[in-house]
C-alpha atoms as a PDB file:
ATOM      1  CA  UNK A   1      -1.646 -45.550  11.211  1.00  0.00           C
ATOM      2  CA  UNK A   2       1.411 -43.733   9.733  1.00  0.00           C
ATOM      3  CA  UNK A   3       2.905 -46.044   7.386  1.00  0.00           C
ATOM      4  CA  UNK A   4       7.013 -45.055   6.702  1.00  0.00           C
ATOM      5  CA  UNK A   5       8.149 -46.740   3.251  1.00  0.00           C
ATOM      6  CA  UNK A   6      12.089 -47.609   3.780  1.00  0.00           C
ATOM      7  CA  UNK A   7      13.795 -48.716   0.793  1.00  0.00           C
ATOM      8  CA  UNK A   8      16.739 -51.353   1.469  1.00  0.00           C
ATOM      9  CA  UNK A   9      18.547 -52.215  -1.886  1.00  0.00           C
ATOM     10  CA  UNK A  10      20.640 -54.593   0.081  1.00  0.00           C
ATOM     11  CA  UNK A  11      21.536 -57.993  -2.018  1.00  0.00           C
ATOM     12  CA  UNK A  12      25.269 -58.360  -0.510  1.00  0.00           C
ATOM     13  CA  UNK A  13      23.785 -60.938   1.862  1.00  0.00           C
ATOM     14  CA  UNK A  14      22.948 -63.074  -0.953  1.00  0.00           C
ATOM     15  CA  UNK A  15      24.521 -65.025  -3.729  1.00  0.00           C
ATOM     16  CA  UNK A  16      22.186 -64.770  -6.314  1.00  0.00           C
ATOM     17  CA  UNK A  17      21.983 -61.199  -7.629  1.00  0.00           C
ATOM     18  CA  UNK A  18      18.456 -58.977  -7.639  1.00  0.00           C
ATOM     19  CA  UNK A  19      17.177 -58.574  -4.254  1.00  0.00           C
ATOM     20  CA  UNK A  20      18.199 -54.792  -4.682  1.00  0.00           C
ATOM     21  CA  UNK A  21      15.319 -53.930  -6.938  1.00  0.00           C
ATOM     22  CA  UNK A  22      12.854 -55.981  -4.691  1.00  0.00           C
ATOM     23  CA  UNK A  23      12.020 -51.990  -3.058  1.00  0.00           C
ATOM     24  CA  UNK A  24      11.288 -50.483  -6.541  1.00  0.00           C
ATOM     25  CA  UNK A  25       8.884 -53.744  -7.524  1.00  0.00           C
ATOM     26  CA  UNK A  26       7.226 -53.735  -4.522  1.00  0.00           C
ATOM     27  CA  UNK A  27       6.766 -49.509  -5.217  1.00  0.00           C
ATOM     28  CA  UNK A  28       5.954 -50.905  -8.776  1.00  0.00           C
ATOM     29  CA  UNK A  29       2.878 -53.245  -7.626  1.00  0.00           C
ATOM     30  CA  UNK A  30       1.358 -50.550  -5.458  1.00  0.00           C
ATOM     31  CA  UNK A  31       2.371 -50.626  -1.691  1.00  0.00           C
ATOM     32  CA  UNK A  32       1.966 -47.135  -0.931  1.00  0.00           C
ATOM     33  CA  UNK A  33      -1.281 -47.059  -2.743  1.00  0.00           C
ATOM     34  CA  UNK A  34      -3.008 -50.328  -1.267  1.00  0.00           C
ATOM     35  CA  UNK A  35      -1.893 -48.530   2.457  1.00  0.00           C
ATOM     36  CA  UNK A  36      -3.462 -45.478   1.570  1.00  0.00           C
ATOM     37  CA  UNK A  37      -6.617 -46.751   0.317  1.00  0.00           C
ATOM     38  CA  UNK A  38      -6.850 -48.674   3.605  1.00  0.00           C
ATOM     39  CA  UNK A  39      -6.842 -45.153   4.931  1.00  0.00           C
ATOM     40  CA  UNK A  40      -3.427 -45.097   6.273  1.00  0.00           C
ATOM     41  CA  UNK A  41      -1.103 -41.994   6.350  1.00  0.00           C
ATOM     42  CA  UNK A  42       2.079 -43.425   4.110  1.00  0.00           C
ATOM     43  CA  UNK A  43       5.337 -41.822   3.814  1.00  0.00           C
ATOM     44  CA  UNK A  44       7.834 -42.733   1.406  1.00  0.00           C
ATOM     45  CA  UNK A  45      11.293 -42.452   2.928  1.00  0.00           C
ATOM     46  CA  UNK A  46      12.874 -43.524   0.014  1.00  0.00           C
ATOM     47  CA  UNK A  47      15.824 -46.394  -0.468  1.00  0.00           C
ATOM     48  CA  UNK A  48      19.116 -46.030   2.258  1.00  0.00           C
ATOM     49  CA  UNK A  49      22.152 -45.977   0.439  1.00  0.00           C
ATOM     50  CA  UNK A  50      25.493 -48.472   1.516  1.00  0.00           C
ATOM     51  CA  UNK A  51      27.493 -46.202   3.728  1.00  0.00           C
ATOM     52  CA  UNK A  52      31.433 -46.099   3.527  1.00  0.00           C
ATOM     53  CA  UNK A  53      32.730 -49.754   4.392  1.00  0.00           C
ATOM     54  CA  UNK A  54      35.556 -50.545   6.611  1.00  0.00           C
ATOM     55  CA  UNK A  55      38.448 -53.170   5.927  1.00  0.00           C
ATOM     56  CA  UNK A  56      37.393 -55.970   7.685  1.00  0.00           C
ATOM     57  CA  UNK A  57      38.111 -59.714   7.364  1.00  0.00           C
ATOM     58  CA  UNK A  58      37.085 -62.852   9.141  1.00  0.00           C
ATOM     59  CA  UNK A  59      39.247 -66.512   9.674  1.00  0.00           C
ATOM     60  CA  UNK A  60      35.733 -68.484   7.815  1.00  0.00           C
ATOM     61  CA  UNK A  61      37.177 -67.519   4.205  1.00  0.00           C
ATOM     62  CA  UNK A  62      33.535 -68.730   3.125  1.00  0.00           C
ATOM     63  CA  UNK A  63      31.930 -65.065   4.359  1.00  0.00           C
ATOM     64  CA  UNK A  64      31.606 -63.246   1.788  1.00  0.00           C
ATOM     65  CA  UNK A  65      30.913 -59.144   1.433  1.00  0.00           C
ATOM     66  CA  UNK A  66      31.569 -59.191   5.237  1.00  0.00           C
ATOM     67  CA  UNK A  67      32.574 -55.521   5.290  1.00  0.00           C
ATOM     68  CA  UNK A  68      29.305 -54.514   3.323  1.00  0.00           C
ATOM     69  CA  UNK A  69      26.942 -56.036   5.563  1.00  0.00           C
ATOM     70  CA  UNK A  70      28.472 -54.882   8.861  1.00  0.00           C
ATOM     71  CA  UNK A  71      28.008 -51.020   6.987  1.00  0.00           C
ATOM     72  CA  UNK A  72      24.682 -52.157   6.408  1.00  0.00           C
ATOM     73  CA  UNK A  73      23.736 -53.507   9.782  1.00  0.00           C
ATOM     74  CA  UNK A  74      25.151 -49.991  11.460  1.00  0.00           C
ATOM     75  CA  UNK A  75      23.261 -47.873   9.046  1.00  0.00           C
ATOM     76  CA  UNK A  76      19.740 -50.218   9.930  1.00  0.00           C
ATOM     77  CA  UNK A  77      20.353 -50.346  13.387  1.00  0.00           C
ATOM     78  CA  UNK A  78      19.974 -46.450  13.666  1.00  0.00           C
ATOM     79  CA  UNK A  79      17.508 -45.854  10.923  1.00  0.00           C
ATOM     80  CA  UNK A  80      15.088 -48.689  12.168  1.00  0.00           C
ATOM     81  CA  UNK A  81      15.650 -47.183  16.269  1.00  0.00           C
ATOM     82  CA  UNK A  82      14.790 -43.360  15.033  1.00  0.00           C
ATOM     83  CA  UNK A  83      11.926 -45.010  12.579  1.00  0.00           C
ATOM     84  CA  UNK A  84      10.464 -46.508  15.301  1.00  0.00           C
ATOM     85  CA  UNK A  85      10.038 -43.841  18.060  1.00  0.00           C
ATOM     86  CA  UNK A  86       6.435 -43.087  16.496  1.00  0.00           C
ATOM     87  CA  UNK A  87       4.471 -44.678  13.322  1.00  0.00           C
ATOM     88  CA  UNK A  88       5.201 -48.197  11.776  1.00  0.00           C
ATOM     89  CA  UNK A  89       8.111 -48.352   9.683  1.00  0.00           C
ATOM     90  CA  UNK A  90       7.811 -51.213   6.354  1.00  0.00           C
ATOM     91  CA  UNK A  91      11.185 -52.091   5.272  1.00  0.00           C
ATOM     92  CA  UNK A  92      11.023 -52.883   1.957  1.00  0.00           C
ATOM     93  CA  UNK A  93      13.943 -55.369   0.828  1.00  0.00           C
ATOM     94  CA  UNK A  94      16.403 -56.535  -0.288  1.00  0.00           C
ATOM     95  CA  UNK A  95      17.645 -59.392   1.121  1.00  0.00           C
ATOM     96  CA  UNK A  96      17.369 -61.162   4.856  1.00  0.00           C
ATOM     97  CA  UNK A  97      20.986 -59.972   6.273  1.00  0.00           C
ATOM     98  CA  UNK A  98      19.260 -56.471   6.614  1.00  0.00           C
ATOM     99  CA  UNK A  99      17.096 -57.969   9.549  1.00  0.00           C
ATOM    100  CA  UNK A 100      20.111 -57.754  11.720  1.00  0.00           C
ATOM    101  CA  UNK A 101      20.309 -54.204  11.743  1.00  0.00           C
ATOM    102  CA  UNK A 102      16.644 -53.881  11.814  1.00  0.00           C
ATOM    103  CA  UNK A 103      15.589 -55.842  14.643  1.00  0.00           C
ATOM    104  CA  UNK A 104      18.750 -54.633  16.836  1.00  0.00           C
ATOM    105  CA  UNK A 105      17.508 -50.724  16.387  1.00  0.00           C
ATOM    106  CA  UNK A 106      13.733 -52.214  17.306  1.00  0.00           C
ATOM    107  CA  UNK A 107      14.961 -53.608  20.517  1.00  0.00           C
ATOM    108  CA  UNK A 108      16.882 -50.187  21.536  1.00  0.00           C
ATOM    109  CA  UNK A 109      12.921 -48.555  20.726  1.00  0.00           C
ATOM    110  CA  UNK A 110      11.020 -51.099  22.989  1.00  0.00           C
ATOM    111  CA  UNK A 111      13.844 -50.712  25.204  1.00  0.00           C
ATOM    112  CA  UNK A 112      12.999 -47.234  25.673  1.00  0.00           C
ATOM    113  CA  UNK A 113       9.168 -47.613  25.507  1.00  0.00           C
ATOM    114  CA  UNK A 114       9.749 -50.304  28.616  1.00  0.00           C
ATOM    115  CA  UNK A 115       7.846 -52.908  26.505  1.00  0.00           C
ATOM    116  CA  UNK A 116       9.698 -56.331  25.388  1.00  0.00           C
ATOM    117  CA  UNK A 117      10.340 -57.067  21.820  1.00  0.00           C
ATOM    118  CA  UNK A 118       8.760 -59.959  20.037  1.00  0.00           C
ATOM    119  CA  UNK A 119       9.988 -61.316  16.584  1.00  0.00           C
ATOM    120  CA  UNK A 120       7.711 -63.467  14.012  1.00  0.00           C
ATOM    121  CA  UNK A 121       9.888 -64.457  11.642  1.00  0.00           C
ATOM    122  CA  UNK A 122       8.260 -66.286   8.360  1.00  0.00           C
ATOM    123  CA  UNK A 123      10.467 -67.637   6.664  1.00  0.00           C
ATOM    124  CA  UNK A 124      11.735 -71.678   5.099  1.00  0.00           C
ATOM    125  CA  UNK A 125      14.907 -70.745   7.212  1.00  0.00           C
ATOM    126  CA  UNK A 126      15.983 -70.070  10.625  1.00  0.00           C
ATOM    127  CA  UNK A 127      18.648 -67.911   9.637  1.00  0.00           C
ATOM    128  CA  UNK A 128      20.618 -68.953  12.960  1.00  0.00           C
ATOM    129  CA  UNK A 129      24.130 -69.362  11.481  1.00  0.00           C
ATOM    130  CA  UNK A 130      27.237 -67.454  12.549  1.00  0.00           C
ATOM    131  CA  UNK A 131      30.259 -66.244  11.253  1.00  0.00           C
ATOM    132  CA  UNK A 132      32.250 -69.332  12.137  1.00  0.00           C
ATOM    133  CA  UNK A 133      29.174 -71.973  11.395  1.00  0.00           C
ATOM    134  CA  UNK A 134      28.570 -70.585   8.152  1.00  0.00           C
ATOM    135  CA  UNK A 135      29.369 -73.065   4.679  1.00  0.00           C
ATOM    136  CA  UNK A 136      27.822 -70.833   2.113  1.00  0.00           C
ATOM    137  CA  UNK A 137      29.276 -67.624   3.526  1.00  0.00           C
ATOM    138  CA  UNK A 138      26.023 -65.648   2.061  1.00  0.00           C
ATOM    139  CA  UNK A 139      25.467 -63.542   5.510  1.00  0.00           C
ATOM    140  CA  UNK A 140      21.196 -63.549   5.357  1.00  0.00           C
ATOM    141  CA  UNK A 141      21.624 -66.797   6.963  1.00  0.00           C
ATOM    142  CA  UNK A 142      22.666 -65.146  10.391  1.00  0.00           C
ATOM    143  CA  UNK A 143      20.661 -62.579  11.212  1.00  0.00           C
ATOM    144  CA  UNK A 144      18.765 -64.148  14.083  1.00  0.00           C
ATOM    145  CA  UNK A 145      21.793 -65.483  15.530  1.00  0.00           C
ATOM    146  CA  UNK A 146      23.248 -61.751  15.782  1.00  0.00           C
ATOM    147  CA  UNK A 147      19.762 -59.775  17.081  1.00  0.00           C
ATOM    148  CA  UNK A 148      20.080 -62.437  19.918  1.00  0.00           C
ATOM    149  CA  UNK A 149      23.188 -62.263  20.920  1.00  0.00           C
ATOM    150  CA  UNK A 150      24.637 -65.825  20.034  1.00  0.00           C
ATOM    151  CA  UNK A 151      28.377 -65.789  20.458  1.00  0.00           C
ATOM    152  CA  UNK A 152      30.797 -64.906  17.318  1.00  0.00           C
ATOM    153  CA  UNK A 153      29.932 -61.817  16.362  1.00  0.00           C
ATOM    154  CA  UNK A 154      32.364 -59.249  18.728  1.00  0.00           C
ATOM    155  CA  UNK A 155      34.590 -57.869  16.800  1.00  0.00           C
ATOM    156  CA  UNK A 156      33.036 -57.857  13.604  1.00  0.00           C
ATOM    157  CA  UNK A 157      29.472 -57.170  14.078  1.00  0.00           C
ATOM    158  CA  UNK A 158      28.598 -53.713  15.471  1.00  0.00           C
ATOM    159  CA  UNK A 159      28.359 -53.929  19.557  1.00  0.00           C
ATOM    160  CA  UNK A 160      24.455 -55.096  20.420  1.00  0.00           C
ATOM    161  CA  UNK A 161      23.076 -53.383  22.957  1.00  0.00           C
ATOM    162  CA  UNK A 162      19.621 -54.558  22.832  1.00  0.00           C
ATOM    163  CA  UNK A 163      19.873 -58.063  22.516  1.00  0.00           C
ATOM    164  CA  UNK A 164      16.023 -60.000  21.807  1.00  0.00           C
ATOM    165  CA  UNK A 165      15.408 -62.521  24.481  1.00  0.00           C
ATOM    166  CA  UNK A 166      15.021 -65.663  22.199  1.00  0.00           C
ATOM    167  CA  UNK A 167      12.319 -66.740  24.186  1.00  0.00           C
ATOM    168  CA  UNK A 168      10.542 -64.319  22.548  1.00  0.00           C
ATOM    169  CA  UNK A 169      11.138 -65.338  19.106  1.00  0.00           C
ATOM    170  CA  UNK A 170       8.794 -67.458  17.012  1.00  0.00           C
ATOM    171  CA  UNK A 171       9.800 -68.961  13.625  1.00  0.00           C
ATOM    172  CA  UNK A 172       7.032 -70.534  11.247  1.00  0.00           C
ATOM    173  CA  UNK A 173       7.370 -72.230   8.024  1.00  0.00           C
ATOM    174  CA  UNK A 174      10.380 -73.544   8.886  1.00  0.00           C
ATOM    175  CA  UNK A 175      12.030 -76.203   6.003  1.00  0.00           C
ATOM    176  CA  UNK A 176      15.126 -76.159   5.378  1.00  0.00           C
ATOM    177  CA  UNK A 177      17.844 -76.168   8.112  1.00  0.00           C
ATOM    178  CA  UNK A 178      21.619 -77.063   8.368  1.00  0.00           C
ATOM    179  CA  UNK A 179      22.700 -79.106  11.045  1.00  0.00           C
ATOM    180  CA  UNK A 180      24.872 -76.546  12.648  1.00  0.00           C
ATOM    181  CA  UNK A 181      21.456 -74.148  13.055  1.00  0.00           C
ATOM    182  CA  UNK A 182      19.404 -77.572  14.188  1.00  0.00           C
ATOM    183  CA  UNK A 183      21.869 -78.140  16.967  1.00  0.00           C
ATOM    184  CA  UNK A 184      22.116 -74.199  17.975  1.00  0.00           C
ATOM    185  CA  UNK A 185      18.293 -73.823  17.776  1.00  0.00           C
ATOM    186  CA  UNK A 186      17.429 -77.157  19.709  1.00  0.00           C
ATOM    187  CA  UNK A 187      19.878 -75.352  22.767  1.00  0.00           C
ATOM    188  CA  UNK A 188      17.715 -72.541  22.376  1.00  0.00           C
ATOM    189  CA  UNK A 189      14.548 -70.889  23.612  1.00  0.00           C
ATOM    190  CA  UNK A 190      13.492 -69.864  20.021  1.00  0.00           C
ATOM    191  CA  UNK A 191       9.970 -71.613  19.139  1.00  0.00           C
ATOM    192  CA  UNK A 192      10.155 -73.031  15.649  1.00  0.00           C
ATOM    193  CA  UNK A 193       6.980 -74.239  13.806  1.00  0.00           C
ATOM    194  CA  UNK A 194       7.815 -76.113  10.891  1.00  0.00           C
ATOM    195  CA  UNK A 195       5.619 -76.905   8.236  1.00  0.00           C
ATOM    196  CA  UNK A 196       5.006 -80.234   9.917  1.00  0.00           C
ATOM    197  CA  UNK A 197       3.777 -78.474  12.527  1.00  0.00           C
ATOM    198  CA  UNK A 198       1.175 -76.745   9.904  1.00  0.00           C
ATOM    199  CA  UNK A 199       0.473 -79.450   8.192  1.00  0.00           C
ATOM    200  CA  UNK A 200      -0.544 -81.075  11.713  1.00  0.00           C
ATOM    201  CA  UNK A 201      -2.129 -78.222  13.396  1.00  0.00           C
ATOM    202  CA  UNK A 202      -2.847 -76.039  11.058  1.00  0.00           C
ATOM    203  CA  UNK A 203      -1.054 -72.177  11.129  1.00  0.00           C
ATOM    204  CA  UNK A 204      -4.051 -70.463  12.567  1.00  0.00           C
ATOM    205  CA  UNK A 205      -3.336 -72.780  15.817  1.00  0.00           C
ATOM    206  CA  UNK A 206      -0.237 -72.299  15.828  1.00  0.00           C
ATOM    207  CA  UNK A 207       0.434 -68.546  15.249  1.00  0.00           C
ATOM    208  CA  UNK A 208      -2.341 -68.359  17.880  1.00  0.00           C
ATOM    209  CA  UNK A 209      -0.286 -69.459  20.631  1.00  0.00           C
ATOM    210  CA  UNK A 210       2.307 -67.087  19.578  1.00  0.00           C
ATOM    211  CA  UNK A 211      -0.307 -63.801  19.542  1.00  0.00           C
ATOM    212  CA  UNK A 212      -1.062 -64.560  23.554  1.00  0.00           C
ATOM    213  CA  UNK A 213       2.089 -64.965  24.339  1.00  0.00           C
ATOM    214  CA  UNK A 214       3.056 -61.168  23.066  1.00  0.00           C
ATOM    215  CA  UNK A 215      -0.185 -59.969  24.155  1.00  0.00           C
ATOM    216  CA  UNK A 216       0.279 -61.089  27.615  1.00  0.00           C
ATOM    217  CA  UNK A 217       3.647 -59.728  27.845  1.00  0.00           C
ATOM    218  CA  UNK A 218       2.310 -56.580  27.032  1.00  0.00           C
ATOM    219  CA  UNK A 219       5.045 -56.421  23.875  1.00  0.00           C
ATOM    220  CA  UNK A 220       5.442 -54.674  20.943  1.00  0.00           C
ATOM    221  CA  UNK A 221       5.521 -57.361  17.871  1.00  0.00           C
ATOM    222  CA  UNK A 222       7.889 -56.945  14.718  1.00  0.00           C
ATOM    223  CA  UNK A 223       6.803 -59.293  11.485  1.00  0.00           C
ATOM    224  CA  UNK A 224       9.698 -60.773   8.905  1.00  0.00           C
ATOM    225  CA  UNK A 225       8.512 -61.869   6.305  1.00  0.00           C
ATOM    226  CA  UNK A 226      10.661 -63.654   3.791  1.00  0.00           C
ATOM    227  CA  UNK A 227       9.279 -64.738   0.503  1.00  0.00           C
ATOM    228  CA  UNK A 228      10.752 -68.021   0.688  1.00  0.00           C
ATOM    229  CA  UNK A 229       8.119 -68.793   3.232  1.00  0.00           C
ATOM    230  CA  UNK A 230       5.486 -69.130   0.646  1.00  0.00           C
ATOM    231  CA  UNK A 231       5.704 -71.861  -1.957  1.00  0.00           C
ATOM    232  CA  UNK A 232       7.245 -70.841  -5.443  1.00  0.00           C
ATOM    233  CA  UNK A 233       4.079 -72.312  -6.998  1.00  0.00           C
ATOM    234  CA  UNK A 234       2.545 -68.997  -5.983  1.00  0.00           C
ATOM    235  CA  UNK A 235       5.863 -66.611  -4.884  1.00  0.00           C
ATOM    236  CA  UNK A 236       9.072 -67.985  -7.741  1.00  0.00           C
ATOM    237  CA  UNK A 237      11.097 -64.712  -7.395  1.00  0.00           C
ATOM    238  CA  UNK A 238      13.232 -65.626  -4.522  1.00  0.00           C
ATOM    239  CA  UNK A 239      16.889 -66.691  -4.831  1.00  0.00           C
ATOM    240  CA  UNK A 240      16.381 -69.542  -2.109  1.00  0.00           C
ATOM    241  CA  UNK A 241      13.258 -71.516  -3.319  1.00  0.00           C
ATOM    242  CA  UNK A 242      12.083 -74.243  -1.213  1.00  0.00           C
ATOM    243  CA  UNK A 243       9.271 -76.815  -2.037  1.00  0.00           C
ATOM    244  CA  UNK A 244       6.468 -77.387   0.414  1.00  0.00           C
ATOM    245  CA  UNK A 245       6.352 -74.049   1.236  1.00  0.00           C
ATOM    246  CA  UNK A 246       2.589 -72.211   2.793  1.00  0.00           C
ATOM    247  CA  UNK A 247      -0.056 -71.694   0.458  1.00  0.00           C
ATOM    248  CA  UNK A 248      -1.620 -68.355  -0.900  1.00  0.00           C
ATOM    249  CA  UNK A 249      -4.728 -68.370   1.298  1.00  0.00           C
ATOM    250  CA  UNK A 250      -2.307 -69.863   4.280  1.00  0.00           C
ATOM    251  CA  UNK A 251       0.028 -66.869   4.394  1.00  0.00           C
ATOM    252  CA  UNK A 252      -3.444 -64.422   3.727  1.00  0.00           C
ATOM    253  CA  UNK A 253      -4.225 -66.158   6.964  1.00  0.00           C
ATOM    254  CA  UNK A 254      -1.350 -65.158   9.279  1.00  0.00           C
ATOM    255  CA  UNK A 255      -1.542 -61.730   8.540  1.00  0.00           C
ATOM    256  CA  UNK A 256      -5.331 -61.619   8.743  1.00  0.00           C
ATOM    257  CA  UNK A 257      -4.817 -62.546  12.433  1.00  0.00           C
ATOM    258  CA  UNK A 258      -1.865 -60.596  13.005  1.00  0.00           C
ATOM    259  CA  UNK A 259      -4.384 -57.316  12.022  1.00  0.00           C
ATOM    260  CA  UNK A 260      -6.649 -58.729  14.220  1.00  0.00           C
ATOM    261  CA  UNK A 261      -4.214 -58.759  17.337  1.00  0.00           C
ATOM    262  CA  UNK A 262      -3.579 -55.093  16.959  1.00  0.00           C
ATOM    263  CA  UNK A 263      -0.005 -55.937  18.030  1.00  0.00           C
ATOM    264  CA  UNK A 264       2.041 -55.652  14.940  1.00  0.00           C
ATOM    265  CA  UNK A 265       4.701 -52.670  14.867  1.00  0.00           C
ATOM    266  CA  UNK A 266       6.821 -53.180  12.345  1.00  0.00           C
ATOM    267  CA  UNK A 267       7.358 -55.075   9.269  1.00  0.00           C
ATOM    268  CA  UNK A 268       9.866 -55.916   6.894  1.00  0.00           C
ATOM    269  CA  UNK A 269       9.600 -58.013   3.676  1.00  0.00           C
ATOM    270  CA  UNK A 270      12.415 -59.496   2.390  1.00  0.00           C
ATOM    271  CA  UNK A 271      14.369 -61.935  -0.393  1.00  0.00           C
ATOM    272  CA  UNK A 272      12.242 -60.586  -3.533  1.00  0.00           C
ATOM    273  CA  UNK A 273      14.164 -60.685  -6.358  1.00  0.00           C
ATOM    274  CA  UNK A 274      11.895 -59.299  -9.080  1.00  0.00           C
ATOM    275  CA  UNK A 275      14.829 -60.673 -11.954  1.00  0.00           C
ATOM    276  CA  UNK A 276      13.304 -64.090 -11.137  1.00  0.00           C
ATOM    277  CA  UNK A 277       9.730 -62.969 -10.711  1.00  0.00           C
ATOM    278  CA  UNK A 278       6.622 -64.069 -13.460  1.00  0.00           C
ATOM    279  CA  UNK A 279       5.071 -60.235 -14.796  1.00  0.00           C
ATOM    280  CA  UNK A 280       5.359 -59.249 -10.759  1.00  0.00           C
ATOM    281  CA  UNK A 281       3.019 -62.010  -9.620  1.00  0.00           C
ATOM    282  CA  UNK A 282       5.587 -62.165  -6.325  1.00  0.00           C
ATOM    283  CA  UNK A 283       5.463 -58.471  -5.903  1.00  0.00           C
ATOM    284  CA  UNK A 284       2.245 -57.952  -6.234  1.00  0.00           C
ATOM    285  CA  UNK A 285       1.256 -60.963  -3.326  1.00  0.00           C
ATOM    286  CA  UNK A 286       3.700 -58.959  -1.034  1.00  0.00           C
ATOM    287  CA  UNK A 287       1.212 -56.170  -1.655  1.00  0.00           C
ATOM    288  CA  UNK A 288      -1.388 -58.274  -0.990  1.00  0.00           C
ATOM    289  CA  UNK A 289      -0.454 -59.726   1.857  1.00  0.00           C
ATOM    290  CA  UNK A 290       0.457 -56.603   3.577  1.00  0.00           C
ATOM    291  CA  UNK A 291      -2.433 -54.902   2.617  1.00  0.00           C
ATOM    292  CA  UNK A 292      -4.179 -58.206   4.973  1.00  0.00           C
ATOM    293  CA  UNK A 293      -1.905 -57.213   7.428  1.00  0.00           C
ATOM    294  CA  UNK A 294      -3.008 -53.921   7.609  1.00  0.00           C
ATOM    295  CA  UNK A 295      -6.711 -54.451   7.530  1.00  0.00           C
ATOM    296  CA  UNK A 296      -7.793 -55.359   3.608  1.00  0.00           C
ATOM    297  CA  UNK A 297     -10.407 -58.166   4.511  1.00  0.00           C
ATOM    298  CA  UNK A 298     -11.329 -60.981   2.176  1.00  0.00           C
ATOM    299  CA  UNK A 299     -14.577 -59.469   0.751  1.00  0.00           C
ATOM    300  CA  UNK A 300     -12.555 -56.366  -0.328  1.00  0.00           C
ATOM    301  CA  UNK A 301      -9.198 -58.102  -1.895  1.00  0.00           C
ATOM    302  CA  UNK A 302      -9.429 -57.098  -5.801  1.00  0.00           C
ATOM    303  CA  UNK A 303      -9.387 -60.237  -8.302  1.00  0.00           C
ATOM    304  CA  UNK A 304      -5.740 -60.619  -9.808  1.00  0.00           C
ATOM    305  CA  UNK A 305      -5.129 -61.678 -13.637  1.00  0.00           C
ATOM    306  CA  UNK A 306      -1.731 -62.928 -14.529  1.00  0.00           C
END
C-alpha cells in the first residue's frame, strides 16, 4: 500500500500546549520506517502549515482560537479529499479538532467512489460538543458533531457537503462525557462502546460487530485514534488523561483486526503531546500500534526497553 505521511502541527484545539510536535515525535520513533519495513511504499508529505485566518467570532465567549480552527478545518477538508483519491493517507497530529476537516474531505472521496463512509473513532471522548454546548471552549471536543452535520455550525464552520451518516459511526473506549454530549449522543444513531462495554464483552466482540457492519455496506473505513484512548499507565503524553483507559495488548488488538478486515483507508492519530511524554514511550506505541494496523503481527513486534 502507498502510505502518505501528513504532518498536522495543529494544538489550537487544545488548552494544554504541545500537540504540535506530536508529527515530528511520531517521525522521531520511526513511522515511516516501521511502514516501509512492512513493505509499504511511504511518502512523506511533510507538516501543512495554518493558512491566513479570518476575523471571526462566536456569542459562547468560552470558544477559544475559533478563527484558527475554522482555517484549519478548510485547509484539511481539501488536503484529506485530494489525499484520498488513491493510497492511504496517515495524518499525523496534533490535536483532535483537525478530525473535522479530515473526515469532511473523506466523505467528499467516498462520495465520489459511490461507497459510504464509516468512522471508528478511539478515543475516552465522544467529541460531540458544539459551538453553543461547549464549557471549556477547547474546539477538539466537536469534531464529530461537525463531520455529521449536528446543528450550530453554519456560519462559522466551513459549508459541509458530505455530511457522515451517524449511523455509521462507532465510538469505543468511551469514558468521559459531559452531559450536554450524553443527551445529544443518546438522540443519536452513533454506536458508543464504553469501556463498560469492554470490560463486559471484551473489545474483540465488540469492534467485531462494527467490522460487518462496514463490510456489508460495502464502505470504505477511516480509523481515529486518540491517545487518550489508551490508559496513561502505558500512553502519559496526552493533555486529556483519563483513568481506566484500554490496555497495551487491548489497543494491539483492535488494530490487529482492523488489518485483518482489509477495510481500513485512512488513519489519523491524534492528542500526542510529546512535552508530557516519558523518553517517547507514547510515540513510540503509536508506532507500534500502527505498524499492527498495517500488518506487523505479534511474533514479529521488536522488544521495547524504556
Amino acid at each position: 500500500m502507498h502510505c502518505k505521511l501528513i504532518g498536522v502541527p495543529l494544538q489550537d484545539g487544545a488548552s494544554q500546549l504541545g500537540c504540535e510536535m506530536g508529527p515530528s515525535a511520531l517521525r522521531t520513533a520511526g513511522l515511516a520506517g516501521a511502514l516501509a519495513d512492512l513493505g509499504h511504499q511511504v511518502s512523506d508529505l511533510g507538516n501543512l502549515a495554518l493558512p491566513p485566518v479570518s476575523d471571526i467570532t462566536h456569542p459562547n465567549t468560552a470558544v477559544r482560537r475559533l478563527p484558527q480552527i475554522v482555517a484549519w478545518v478548510e485547509l484539511l477538508t481539501k488536503i484529506a479529499h485530494r489525499e484520498s483519491a488513491e493510497g492511504m493517507p496517515i495524518f499525523l497530529g496534533g490535536d483532535h479538532a483537525m478530525s473535522a476537516g479530515i473526515v469532511a474531505g473523506l466523505a467528499r472521496t467516498a462520495s465520489e467512489k459511490q461507497r459510504p463512509l464509516f468512522v471508528l473513532w478511539v478515543d475516552a471522548h465522544t467529541d460531540f460538543h458544539t459551538l453553543e454546548t461547549t464549557g471549556s471552549g477547547n474546539l477538539h471536543g466537536v469534531p464529530v458533531a461537525y463531520f455529521t452535520g449536528q446543528p450550530g455550525f453554519d456560519g462559522y464552520f466551513p459549508p459541509l457537503t458530505h455530511p457522515v451518516d451517524p449511523a455509521n459511526v462507532c465510538m469505543i473506549g468511551i469514558r468521559s462525557v459531559d452531559p450536554q454530549e450524553r443527551s445529544a449522543i443518546n438522540k443519536s444513531d452513533i454506536t458508543v462502546h464504553d469501556m463498560r462495554a469492554i470490560d463486559e464483552h471484551g473489545v474483540g466482540a465488540v469492534l467485531r460487530s462494527f467490522i460487518e457492519k462496514v463490510e456489508a455496506a460495502g464502505g470504505l473505513l477511516h480509523v481515529s485514534l486518540d491517545v487518550d484512548f489508551l490508559d496513561p499507565s502505558v500512553a502519559p503524553a496526552v493533555g486529556t488523561t483519563v483513568p481506566g483507559g484500554a490496555t497495551f495488548r487491548e489497543a494491539h488488538l483492535v488494530m490487529e483486526m482492523l488489518h485483518d478486515s482489509g477495510l481500513v483507508t485512512s488513519l489519523d492519530l491524534v492528542e500526542l503531546n510529546p512535552f508530557l511524554d516519558e523518553r517517547g514511550r507514547t510515540a513510540t506505541l503509536l508506532v507500534d500500534l500502527t505498524a499492527s494496523l498495517m500488518g506487523r503481527t505479534v511474533l514479529d513486534r521488536p522488544t521495547r526497553r524504556f
